[in-house]
Protein backbone atom coordinates (compact mmCIF):
# COMPACT_ATOMS: atom_id res chain seq x y z
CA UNK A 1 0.00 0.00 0.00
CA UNK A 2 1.17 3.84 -1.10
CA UNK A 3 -0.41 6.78 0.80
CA UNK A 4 -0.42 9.54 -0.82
CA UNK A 5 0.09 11.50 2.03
CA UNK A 6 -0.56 11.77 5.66
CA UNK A 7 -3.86 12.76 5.74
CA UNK A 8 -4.69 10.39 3.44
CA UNK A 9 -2.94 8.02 6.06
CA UNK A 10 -4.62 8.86 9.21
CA UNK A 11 -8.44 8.71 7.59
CA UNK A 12 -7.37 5.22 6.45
CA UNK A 13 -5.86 4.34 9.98
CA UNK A 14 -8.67 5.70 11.54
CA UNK A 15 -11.55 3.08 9.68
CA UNK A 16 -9.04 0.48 11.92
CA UNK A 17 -9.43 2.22 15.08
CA UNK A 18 -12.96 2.55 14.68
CA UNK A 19 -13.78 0.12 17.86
CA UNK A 20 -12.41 2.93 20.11
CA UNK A 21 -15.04 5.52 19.57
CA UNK A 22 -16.91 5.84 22.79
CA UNK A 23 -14.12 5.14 25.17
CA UNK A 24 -12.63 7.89 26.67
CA UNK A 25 -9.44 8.53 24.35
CA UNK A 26 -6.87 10.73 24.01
CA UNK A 27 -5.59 10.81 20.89
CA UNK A 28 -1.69 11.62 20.72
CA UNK A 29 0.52 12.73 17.47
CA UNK A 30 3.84 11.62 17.89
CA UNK A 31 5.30 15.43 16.78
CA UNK A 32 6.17 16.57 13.97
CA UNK A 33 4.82 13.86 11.17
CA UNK A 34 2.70 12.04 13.72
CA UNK A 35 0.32 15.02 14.14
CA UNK A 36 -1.55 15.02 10.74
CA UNK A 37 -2.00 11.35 11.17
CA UNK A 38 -3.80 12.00 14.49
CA UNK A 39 -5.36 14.87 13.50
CA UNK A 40 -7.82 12.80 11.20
CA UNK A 41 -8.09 10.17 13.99
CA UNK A 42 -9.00 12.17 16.40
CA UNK A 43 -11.41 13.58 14.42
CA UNK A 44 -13.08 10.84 12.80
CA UNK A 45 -12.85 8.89 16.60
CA UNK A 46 -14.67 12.10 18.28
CA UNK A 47 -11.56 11.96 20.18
CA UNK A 48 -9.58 14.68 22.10
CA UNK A 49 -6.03 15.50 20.30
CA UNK A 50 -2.89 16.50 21.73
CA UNK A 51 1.01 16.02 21.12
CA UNK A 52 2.95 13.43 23.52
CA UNK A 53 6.43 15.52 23.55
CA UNK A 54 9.13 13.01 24.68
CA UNK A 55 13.45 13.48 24.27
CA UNK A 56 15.47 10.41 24.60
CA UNK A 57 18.32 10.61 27.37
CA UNK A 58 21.29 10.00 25.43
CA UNK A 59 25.17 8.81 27.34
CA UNK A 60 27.21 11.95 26.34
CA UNK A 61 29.75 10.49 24.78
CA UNK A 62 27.53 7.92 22.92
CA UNK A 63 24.14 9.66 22.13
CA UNK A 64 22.32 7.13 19.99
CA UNK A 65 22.62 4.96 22.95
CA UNK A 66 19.37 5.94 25.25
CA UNK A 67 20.01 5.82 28.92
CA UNK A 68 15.91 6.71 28.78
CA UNK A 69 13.73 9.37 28.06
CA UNK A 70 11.62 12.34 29.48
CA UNK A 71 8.62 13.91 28.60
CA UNK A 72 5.96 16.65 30.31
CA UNK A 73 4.82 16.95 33.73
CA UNK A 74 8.60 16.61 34.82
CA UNK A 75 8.00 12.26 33.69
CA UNK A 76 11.47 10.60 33.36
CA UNK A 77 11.69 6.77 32.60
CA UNK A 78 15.34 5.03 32.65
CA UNK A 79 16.57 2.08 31.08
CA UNK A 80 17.93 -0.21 34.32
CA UNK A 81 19.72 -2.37 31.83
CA UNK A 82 21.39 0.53 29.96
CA UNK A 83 22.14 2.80 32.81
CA UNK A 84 23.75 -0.23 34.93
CA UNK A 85 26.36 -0.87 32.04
CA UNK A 86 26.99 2.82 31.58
CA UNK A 87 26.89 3.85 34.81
CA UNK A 88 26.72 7.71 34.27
CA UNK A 89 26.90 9.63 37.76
CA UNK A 90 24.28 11.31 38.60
CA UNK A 91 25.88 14.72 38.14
CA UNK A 92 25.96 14.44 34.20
CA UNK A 93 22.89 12.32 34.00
CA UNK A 94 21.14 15.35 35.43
CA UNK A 95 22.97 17.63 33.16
CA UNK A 96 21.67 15.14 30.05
CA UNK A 97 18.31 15.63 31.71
CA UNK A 98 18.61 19.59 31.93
CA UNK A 99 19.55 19.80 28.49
CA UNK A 100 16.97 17.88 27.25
CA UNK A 101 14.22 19.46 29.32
CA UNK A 102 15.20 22.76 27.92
CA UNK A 103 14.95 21.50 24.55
CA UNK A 104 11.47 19.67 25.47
CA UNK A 105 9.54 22.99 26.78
CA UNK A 106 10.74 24.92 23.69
CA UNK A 107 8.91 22.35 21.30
CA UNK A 108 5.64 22.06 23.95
CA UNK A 109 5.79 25.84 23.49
CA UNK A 110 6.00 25.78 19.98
CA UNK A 111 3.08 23.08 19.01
CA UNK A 112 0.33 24.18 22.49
CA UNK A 113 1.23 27.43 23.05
CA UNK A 114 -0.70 28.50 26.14
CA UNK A 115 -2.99 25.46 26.35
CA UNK A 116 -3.12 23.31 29.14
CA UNK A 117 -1.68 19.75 28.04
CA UNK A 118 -4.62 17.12 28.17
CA UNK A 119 -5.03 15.42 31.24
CA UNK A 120 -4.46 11.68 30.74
CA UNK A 121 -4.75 9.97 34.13
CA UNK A 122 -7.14 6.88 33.90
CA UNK A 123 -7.51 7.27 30.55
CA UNK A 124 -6.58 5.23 26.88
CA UNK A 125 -3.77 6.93 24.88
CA UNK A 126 -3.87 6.79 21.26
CA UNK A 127 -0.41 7.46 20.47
CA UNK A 128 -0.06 7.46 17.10
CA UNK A 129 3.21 8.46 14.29
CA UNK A 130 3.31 8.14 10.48
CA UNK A 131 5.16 5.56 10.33
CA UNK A 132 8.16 2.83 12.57
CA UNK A 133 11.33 2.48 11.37
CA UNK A 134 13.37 1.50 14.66
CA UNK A 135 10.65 2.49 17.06
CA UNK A 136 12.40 4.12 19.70
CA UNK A 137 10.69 7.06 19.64
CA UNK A 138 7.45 5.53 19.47
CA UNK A 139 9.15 3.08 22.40
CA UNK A 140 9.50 5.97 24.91
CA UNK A 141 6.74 8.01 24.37
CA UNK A 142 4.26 4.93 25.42
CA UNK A 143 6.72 4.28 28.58
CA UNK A 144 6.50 8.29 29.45
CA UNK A 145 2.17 8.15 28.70
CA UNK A 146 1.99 5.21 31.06
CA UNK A 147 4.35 6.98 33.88
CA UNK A 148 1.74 9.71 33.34
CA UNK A 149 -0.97 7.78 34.72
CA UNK A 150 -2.69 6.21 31.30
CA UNK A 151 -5.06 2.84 32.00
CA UNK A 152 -3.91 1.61 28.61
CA UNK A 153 -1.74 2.53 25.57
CA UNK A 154 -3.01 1.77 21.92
CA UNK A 155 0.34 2.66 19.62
CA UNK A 156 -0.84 3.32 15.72
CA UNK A 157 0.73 3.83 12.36
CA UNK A 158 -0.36 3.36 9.11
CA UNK A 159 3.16 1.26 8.29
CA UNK A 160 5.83 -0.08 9.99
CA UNK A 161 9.25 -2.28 10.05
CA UNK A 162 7.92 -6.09 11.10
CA UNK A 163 10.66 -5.93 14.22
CA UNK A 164 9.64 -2.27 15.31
CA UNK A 165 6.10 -3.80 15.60
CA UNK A 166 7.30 -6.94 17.44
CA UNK A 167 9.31 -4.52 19.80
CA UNK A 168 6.93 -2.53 20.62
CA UNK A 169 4.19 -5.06 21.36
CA UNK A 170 5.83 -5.24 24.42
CA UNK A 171 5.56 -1.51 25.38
CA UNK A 172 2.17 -0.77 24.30
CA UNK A 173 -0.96 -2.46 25.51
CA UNK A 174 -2.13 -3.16 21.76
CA UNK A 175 -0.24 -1.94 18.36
CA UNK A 176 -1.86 -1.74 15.46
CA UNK A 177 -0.33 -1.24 11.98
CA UNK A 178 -2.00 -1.26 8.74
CA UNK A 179 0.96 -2.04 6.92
CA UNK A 180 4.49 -4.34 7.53
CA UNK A 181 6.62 -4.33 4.45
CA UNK A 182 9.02 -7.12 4.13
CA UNK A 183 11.38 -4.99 2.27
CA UNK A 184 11.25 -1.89 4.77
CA UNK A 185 14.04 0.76 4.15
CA UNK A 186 12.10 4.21 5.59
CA UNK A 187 8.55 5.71 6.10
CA UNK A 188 9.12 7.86 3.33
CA UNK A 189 9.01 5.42 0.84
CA UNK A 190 5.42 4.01 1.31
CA UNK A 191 4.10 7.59 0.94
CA UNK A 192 3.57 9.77 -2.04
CA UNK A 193 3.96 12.63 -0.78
CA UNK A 194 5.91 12.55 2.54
CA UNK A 195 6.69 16.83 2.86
CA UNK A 196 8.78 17.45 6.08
CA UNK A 197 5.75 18.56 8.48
CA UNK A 198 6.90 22.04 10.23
CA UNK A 199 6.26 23.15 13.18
CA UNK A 200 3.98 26.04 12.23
CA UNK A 201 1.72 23.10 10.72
CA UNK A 202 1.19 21.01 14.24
CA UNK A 203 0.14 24.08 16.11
CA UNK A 204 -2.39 24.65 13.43
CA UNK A 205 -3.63 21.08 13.66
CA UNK A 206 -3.67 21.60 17.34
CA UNK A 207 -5.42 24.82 17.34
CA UNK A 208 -8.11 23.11 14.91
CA UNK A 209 -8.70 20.28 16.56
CA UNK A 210 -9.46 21.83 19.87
CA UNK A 211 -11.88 24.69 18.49
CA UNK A 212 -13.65 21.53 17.16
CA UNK A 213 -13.36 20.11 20.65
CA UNK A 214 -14.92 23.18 22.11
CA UNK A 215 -17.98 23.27 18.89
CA UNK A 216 -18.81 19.34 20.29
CA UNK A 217 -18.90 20.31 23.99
CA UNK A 218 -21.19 23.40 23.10
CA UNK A 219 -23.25 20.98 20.73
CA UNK A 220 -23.38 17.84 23.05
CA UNK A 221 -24.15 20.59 26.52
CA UNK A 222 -27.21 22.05 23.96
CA UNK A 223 -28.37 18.29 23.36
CA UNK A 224 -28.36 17.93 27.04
CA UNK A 225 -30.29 20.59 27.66
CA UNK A 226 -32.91 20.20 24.74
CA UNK A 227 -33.22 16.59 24.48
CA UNK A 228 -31.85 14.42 27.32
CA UNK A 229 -32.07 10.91 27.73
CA UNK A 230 -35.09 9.33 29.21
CA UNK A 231 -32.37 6.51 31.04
CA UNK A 232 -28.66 6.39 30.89
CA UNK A 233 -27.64 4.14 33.57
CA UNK A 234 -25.88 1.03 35.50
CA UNK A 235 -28.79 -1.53 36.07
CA UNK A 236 -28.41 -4.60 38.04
CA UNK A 237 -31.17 -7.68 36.64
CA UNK A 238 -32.35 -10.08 39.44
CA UNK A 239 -32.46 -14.09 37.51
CA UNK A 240 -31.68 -16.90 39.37
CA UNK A 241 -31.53 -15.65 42.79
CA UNK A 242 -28.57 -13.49 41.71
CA UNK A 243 -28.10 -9.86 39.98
CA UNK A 244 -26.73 -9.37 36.19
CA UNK A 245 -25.29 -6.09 35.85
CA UNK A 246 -26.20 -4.36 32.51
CA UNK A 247 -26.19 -0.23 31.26
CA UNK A 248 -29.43 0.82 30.16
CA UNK A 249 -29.76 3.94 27.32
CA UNK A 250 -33.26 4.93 26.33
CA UNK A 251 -33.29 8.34 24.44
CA UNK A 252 -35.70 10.23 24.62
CA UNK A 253 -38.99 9.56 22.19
CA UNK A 254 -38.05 6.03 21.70
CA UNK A 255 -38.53 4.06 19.27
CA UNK A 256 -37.75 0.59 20.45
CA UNK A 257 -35.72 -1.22 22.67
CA UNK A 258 -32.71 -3.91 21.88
CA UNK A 259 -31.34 -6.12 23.85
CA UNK A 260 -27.58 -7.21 23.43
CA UNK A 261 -26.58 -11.06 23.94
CA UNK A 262 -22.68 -10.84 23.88
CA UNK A 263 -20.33 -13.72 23.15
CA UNK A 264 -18.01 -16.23 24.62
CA UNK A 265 -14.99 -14.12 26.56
CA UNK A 266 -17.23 -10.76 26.05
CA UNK A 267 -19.23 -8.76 28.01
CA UNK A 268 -21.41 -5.30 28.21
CA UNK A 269 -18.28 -2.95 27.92
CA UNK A 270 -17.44 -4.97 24.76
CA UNK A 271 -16.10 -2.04 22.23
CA UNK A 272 -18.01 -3.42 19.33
CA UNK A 273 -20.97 -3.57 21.20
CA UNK A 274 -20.89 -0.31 22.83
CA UNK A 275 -20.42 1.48 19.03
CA UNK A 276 -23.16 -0.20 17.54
CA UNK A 277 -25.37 0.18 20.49
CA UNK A 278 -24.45 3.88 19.82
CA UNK A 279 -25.43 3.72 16.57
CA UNK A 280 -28.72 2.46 17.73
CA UNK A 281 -29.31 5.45 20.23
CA UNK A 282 -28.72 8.09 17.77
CA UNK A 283 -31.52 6.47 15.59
CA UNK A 284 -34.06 6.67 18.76
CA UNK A 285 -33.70 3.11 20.07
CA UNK A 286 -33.17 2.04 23.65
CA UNK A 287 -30.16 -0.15 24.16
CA UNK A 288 -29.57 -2.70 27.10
CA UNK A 289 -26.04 -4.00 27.27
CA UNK A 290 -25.76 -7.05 30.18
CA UNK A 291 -23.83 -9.36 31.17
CA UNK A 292 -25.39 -13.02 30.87
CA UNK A 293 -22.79 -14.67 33.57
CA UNK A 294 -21.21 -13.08 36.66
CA UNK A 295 -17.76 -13.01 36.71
CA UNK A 296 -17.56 -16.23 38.39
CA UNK A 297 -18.83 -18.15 35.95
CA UNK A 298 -17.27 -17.07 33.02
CA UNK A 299 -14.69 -18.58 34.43
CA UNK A 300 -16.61 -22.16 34.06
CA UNK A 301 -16.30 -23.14 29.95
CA UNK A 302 -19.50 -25.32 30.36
CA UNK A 303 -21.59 -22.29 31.27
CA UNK A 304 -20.16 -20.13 28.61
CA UNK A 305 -21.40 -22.20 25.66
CA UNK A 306 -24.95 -23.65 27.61
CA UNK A 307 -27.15 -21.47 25.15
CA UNK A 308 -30.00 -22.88 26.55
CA UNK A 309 -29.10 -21.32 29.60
CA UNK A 310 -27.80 -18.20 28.55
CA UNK A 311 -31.58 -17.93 26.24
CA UNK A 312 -33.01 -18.62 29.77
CA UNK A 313 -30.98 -15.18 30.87
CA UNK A 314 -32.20 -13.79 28.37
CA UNK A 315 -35.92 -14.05 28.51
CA UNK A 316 -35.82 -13.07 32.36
CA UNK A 317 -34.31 -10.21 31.43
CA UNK A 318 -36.55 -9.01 28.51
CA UNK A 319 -39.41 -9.81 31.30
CA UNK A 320 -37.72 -7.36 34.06
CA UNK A 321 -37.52 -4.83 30.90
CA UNK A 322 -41.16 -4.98 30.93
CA UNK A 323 -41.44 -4.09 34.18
CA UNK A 324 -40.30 -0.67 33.62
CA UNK A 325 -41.90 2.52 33.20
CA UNK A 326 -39.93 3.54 30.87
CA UNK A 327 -39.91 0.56 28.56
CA UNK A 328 -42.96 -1.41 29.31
CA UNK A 329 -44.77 0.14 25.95
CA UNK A 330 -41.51 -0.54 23.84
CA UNK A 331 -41.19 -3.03 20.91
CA UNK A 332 -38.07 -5.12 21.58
CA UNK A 333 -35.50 -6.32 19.62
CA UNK A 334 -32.50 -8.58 20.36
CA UNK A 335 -28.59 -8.48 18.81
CA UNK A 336 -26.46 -11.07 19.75
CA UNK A 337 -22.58 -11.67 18.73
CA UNK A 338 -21.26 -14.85 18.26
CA UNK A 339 -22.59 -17.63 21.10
CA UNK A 340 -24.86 -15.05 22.28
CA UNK A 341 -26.93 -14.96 18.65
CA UNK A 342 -27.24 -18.76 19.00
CA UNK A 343 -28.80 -17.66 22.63
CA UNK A 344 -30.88 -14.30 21.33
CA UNK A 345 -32.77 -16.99 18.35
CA UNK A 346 -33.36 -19.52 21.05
CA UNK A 347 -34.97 -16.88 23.39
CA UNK A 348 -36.91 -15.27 20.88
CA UNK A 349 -38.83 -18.27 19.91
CA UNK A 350 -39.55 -18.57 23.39
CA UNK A 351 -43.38 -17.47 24.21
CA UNK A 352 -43.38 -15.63 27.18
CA UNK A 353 -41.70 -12.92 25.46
CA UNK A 354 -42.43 -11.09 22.57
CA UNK A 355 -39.53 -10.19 20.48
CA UNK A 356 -40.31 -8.02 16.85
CA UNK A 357 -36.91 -8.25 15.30
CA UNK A 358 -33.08 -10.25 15.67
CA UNK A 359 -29.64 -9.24 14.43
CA UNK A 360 -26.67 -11.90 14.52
CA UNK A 361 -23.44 -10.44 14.49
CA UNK A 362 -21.09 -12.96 13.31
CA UNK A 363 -22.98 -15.33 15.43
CA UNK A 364 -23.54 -19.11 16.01
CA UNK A 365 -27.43 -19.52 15.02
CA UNK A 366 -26.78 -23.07 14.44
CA UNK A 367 -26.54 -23.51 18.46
CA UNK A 368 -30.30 -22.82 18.67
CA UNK A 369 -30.56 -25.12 16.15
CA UNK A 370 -33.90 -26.99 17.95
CA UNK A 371 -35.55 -23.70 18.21
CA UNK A 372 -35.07 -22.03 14.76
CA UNK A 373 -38.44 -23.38 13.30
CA UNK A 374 -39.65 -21.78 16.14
CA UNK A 375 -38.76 -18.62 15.38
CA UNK A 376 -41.40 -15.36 14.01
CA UNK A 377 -39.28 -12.33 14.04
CA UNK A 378 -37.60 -10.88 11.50
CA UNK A 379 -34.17 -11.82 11.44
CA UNK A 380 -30.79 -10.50 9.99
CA UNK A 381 -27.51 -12.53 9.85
CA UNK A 382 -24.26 -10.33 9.56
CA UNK A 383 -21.11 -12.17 8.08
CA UNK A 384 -17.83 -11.60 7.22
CA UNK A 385 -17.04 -12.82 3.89
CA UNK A 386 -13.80 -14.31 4.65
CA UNK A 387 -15.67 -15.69 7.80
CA UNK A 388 -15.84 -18.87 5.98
CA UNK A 389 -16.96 -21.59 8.50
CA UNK A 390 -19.05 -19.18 9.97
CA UNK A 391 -20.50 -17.85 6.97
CA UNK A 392 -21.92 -22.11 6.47
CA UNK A 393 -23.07 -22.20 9.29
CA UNK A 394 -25.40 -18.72 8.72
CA UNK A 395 -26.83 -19.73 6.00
CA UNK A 396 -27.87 -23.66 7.24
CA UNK A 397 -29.54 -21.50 9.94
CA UNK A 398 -31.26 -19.37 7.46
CA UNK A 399 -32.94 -22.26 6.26
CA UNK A 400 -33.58 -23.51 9.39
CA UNK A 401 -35.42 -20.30 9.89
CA UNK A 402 -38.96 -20.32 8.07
CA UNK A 403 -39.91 -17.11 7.48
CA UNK A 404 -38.81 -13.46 7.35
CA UNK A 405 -34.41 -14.59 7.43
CA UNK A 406 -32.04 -12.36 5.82
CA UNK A 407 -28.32 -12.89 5.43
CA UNK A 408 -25.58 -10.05 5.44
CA UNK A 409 -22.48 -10.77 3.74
CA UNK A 410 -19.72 -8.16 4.28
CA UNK A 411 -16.91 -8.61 1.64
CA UNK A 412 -13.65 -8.79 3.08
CA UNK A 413 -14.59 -8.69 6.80
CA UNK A 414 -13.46 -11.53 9.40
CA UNK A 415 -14.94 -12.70 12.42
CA UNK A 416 -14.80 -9.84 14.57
CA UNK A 417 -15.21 -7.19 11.72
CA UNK A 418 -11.56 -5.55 12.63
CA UNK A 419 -11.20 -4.53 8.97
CA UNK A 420 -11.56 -0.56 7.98
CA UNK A 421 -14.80 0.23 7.74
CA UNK A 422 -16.21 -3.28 8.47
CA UNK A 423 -17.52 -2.51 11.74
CA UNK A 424 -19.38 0.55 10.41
CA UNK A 425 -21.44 -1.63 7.86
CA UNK A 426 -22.15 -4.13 10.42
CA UNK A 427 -24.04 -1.03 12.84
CA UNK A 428 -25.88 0.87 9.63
CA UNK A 429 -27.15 -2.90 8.87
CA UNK A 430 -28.50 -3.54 11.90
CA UNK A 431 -29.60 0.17 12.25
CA UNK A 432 -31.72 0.07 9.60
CA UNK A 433 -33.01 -3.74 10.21
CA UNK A 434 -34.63 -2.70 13.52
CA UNK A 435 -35.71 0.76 12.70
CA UNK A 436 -37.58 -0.82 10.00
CA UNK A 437 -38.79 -3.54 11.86
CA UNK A 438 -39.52 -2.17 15.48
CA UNK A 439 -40.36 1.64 13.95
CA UNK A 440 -43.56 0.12 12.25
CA UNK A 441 -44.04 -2.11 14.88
CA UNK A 442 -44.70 1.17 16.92
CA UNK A 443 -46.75 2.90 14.87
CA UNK A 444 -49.12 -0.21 14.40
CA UNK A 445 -49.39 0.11 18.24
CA UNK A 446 -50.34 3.51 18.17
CA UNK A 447 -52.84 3.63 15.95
CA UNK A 448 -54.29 0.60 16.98
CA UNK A 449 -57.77 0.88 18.35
């Protein structure tokens, strides 16, 4: 792959980071040819951006050799293994340091001018570069964000030497590179146009980004104010003499109501989950993401593939939805990933619930398999195309199904819909499937007599 330039880059880049919209992010351009590249992430994420300014702590008389590195918020990481060979004293190590701090406020200076830098304490960083060639830089800025307090580091780049990724698997939490040439000789080379970025340009992008940050506060404080949520909030579910804990999201002048079945080693704060169930809410339908095991018995592999079981969850659930004000009137709908769309067909054919439409996200319908024929509501399958096993399986369970079954194929897409873009597709499918399916169910209740 050829980019034709950063921007270009960082929009592609950010169709693979598309699972961390919703999570609170920090988005950080590795200066200077880093920041374009996040620029477009952060923007297409919804994400806050901001430079992660680090200077590597070089021996004196051998400076390519890093003793460590330093960054903002007076952050200094050492090497134990470098600085125990070298064994600088701590008189010119702190001389090293001065130097480089100097050098470090001029550039923070520079790119943020007055701006506070972004507070990153509990939060994911999203450091990302245009590119690894040794990965040292991109090394010690992830070990100076996680001395500043981070929960997790994400390092991305649209393309990268194969040993710089392997390297810095170690350092980050999760890397993820479009792009690892065999024959990798610089970054340059796998753009078209690969300008030298100056440093004019990344206070611009800075400056940009956060009067857009300030435009979606104002927006998302007027939405507040105008249109709140009927429900945003931790629920717990009493089933079986114990208490599921699940987020419910009803906006306000619902629609409809879906219910999520996760899969196998999943749960309600899945990523996937939580962006399509986003999707949902900005389309007026209530979302309730649970868990269908306690923590203790995920740990038990019998109970995590017992559909029967987790369908039995499942209905108890939907039935405790009904009890609530704010839902009792509301068509419901079920989506269910992997094991837990085997569950979501089983408990919709089950008839003390009513259930108007189902969406399988690369799911396992064949596990309901004795229920299917069962089955009244409309229902979608979503598959990957290169999903292959999976993709059999779908459509012996749209047979299975006798009446109103749909299969969604998405070219190119996997199991977990990782690819750029593929993750997108898979929410505006099931978008429109249950606005079309519980949205006239509504109305027919309305104007009922």
């Amino acid at each position: 792959m050829i980019f034709n330039d950063r921007t270009d880059a960082g929009r592609q880049l950010a169709e693979r980071l598309e699972t961390l919209r919703g999570e609170d992010v920090v988005v950080l351009g590795l200066p200077r040819g880093g920041v374009p590249v996040a620029f477009e992430v952060a923007r297409a994420l919804g994400a806050p951006l901001d430079v992660i300014v680090v200077r590597k702590l070089g021996v004196p008389y051998q400076p390519e050799l890093a003793l460590g590195a330093i960054g903002e918020g007076d952050v200094r990481v050492l090497d134990e293994r470098i600085t125990g060979q070298v064994r600088l004293p701590t008189e010119e190590l702190a001389e090293v340091e001065r130097a480089e701090r100097a050098e470090l406020l001029s550039r923070v200076e520079k790119f943020r001018g007055d701006r506070e830098r972004t507070a990153l304490a509990d939060r994911t960083a999203l450091i990302v570069d245009d590119g690894l060639a040794t990965g040292s830089t991109a090394r010690a800025a992830c070990q100076v964000a996680r001395a500043q307090g981070v929960a997790r580091v994400v390092l991305a780049v649209p393309v990268g030497a194969v040993e710089a990724v392997r390297m810095l698997q170690h350092d980050a939490d999760d890397v993820v590179c479009l792009e690892t040439p065999a024959r990798f000789m610089a970054v340059g080379q796998w753009y078209s146009d690969f300008r030298q970025v100056s440093d004019r340009e990344v206070a611009d992008l800075l400056d940009r980004a956060a009067r857009r940050g300030t435009q979606q506060s104002a927006k998302r404080a007027a939405v507040a104010a105008d249109d709140p949520p009927l429900c945003d909030e931790d629920v717990e579910v009493p089933v079986d003499r114990m208490r599921l804990a699940g987020h419910l999201t009803i906006p306000e002048d619902p629609v409809g109501v879906v219910v999520f079945a996760h899969g196998s080693g999943s749960s309600r704060h899945s990523p996937r989950n939580r962006y399509v169930a986003d999707e949902l809410n900005r389309a007026r339908l209530g979302t309730l993401l649970f868990d269908l095991l306690t923590p203790q018995e995920e740990l038990d592999r019998t109970k995590v593939f017992d559909v029967e079981l987790l369908a039995h969850r499942l209905v108890e659930v939907t039935r405790w939805l009904g009890t609530r004000a704010d839902a009792t009137a509301l068509p419901v709908g079920y989506f269910g990933a992997s094991t837990g769309a085997g569950a979501a067909l089983w408990a919709a054919a089950d008839p003390r619930v009513d259930v108007r439409a189902v969406v399988s996200r690369g799911g396992r319908p064949d596990l309901a398999g004795p229920r299917l024929g069962d089955v009244a509501a409309p229902t979608l399958l979503i598959v990957g195309g290169r999903d292959e096993t999976v993709l059999e399986l779908n459509r012996g369970a749209q047979a299975a199904v006798r009446r109103g079954c749909e299969l969604a194929v998405v070219p190119g897409a996997t199991h977990l819909f990782e690819e750029p873009g593929a993750l997108g597709q898979v929410a505006a499918l099931a978008r429109d499937w249950f606005v079309q399916h519980l949205t006239r169910t509504a109305a027919d209740i309305t104007t009922a007599p």
